[in-house]
C-alpha atoms as a PDB file:
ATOM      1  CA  UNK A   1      18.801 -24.023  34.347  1.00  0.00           C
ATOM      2  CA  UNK A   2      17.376 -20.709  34.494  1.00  0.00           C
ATOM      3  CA  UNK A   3      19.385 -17.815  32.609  1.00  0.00           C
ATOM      4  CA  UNK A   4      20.423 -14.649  35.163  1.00  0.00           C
ATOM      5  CA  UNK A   5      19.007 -12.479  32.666  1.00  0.00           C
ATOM      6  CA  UNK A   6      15.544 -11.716  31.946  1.00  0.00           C
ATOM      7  CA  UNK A   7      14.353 -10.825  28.080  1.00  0.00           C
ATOM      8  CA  UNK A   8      11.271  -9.383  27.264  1.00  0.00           C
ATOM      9  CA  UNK A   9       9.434 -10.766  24.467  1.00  0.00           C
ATOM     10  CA  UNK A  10       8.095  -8.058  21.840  1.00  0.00           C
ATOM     11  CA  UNK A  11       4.539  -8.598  21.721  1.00  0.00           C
ATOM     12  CA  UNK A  12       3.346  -8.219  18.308  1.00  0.00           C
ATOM     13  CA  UNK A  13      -0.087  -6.650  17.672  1.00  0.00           C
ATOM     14  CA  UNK A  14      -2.602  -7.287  14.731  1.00  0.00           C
ATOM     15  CA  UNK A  15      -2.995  -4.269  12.158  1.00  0.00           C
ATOM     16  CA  UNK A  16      -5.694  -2.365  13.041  1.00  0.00           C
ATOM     17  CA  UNK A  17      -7.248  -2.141   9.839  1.00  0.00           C
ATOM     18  CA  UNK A  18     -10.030  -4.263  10.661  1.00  0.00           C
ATOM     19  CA  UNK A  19     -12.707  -3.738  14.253  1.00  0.00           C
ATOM     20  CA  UNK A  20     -12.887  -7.361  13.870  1.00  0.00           C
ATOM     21  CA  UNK A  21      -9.250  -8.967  12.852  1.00  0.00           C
ATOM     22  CA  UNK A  22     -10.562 -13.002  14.325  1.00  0.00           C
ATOM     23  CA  UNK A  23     -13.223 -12.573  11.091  1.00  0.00           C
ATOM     24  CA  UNK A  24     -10.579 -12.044   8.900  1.00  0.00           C
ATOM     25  CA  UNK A  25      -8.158 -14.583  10.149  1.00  0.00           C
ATOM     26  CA  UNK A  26     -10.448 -17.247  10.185  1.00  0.00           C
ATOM     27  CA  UNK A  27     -11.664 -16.405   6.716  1.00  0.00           C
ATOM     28  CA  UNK A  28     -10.736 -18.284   3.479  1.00  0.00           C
ATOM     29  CA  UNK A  29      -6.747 -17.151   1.945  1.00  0.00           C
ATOM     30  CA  UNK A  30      -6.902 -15.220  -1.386  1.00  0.00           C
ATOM     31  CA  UNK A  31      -6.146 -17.545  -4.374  1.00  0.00           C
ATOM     32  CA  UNK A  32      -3.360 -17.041  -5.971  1.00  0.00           C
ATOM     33  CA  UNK A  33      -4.566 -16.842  -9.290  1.00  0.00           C
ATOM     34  CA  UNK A  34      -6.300 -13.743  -7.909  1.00  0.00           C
ATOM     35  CA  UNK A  35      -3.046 -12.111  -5.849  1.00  0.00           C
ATOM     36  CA  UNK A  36      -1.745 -12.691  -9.600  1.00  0.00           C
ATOM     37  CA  UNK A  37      -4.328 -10.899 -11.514  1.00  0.00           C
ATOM     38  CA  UNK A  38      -4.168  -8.194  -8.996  1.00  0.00           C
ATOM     39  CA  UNK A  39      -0.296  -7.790  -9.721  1.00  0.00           C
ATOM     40  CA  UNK A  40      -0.010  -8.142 -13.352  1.00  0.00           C
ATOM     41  CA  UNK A  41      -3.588  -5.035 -13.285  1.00  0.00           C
ATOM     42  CA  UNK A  42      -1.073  -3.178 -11.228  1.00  0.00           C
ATOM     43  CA  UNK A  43       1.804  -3.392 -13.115  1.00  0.00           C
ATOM     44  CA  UNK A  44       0.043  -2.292 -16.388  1.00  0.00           C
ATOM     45  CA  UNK A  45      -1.181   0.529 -14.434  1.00  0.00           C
ATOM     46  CA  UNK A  46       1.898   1.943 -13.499  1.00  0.00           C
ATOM     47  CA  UNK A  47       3.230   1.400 -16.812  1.00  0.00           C
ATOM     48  CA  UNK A  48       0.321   3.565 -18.041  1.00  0.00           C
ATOM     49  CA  UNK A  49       1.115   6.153 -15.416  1.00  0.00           C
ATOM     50  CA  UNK A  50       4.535   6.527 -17.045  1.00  0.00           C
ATOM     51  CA  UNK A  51       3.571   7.035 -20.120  1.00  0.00           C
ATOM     52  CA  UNK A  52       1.355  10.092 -19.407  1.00  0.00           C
ATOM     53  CA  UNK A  53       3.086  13.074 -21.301  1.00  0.00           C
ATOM     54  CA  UNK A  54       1.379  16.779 -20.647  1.00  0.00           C
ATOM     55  CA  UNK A  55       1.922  18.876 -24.000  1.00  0.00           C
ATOM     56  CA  UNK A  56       2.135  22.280 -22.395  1.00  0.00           C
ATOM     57  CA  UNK A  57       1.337  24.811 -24.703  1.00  0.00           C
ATOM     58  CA  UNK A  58       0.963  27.602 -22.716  1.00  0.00           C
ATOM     59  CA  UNK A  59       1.492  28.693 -19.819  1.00  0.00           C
ATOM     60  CA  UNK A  60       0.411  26.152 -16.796  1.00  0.00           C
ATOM     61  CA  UNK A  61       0.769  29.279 -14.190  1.00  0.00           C
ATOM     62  CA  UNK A  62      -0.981  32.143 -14.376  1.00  0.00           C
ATOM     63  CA  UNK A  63       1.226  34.950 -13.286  1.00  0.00           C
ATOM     64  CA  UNK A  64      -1.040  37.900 -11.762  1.00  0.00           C
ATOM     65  CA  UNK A  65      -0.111  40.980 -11.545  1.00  0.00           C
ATOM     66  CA  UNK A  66       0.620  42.669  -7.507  1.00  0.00           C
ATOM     67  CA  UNK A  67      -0.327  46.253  -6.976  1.00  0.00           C
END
């Protein structure tokens, strides 16, 4: 039996970030191992982003003077 209603499927497109997405599908996944390295380079990245302290010890604007 056919349903009364009709639903439209949401076709769902490839990211563009690629000209030629079948290249990249059909290629080999990333290891894991690697996806792993790449996390734990991240995350002592950001932790060395939060740790960067600026010592001001002067002024970081220079005020200039309007006629």
């Amino acid at each position: 039996m056919i349903s009364g209603s009709t639903q439209c499927k949401r076709v769902t497109s490839l990211p563009t970030l690629t000209s030629q997405p079948h290249q990249v599908l059909a290629s080999e996944p990333v290891p894991p191992s690697d996806i792993q390295q790449i996390s734990k380079i991240a995350a002592y990245a950001s932790s060395a982003l939060s740790q960067i302290k600026v010592d001001a010890k002067e002024e970081l604007v220079v005020q200039f003077a309007i006629p």
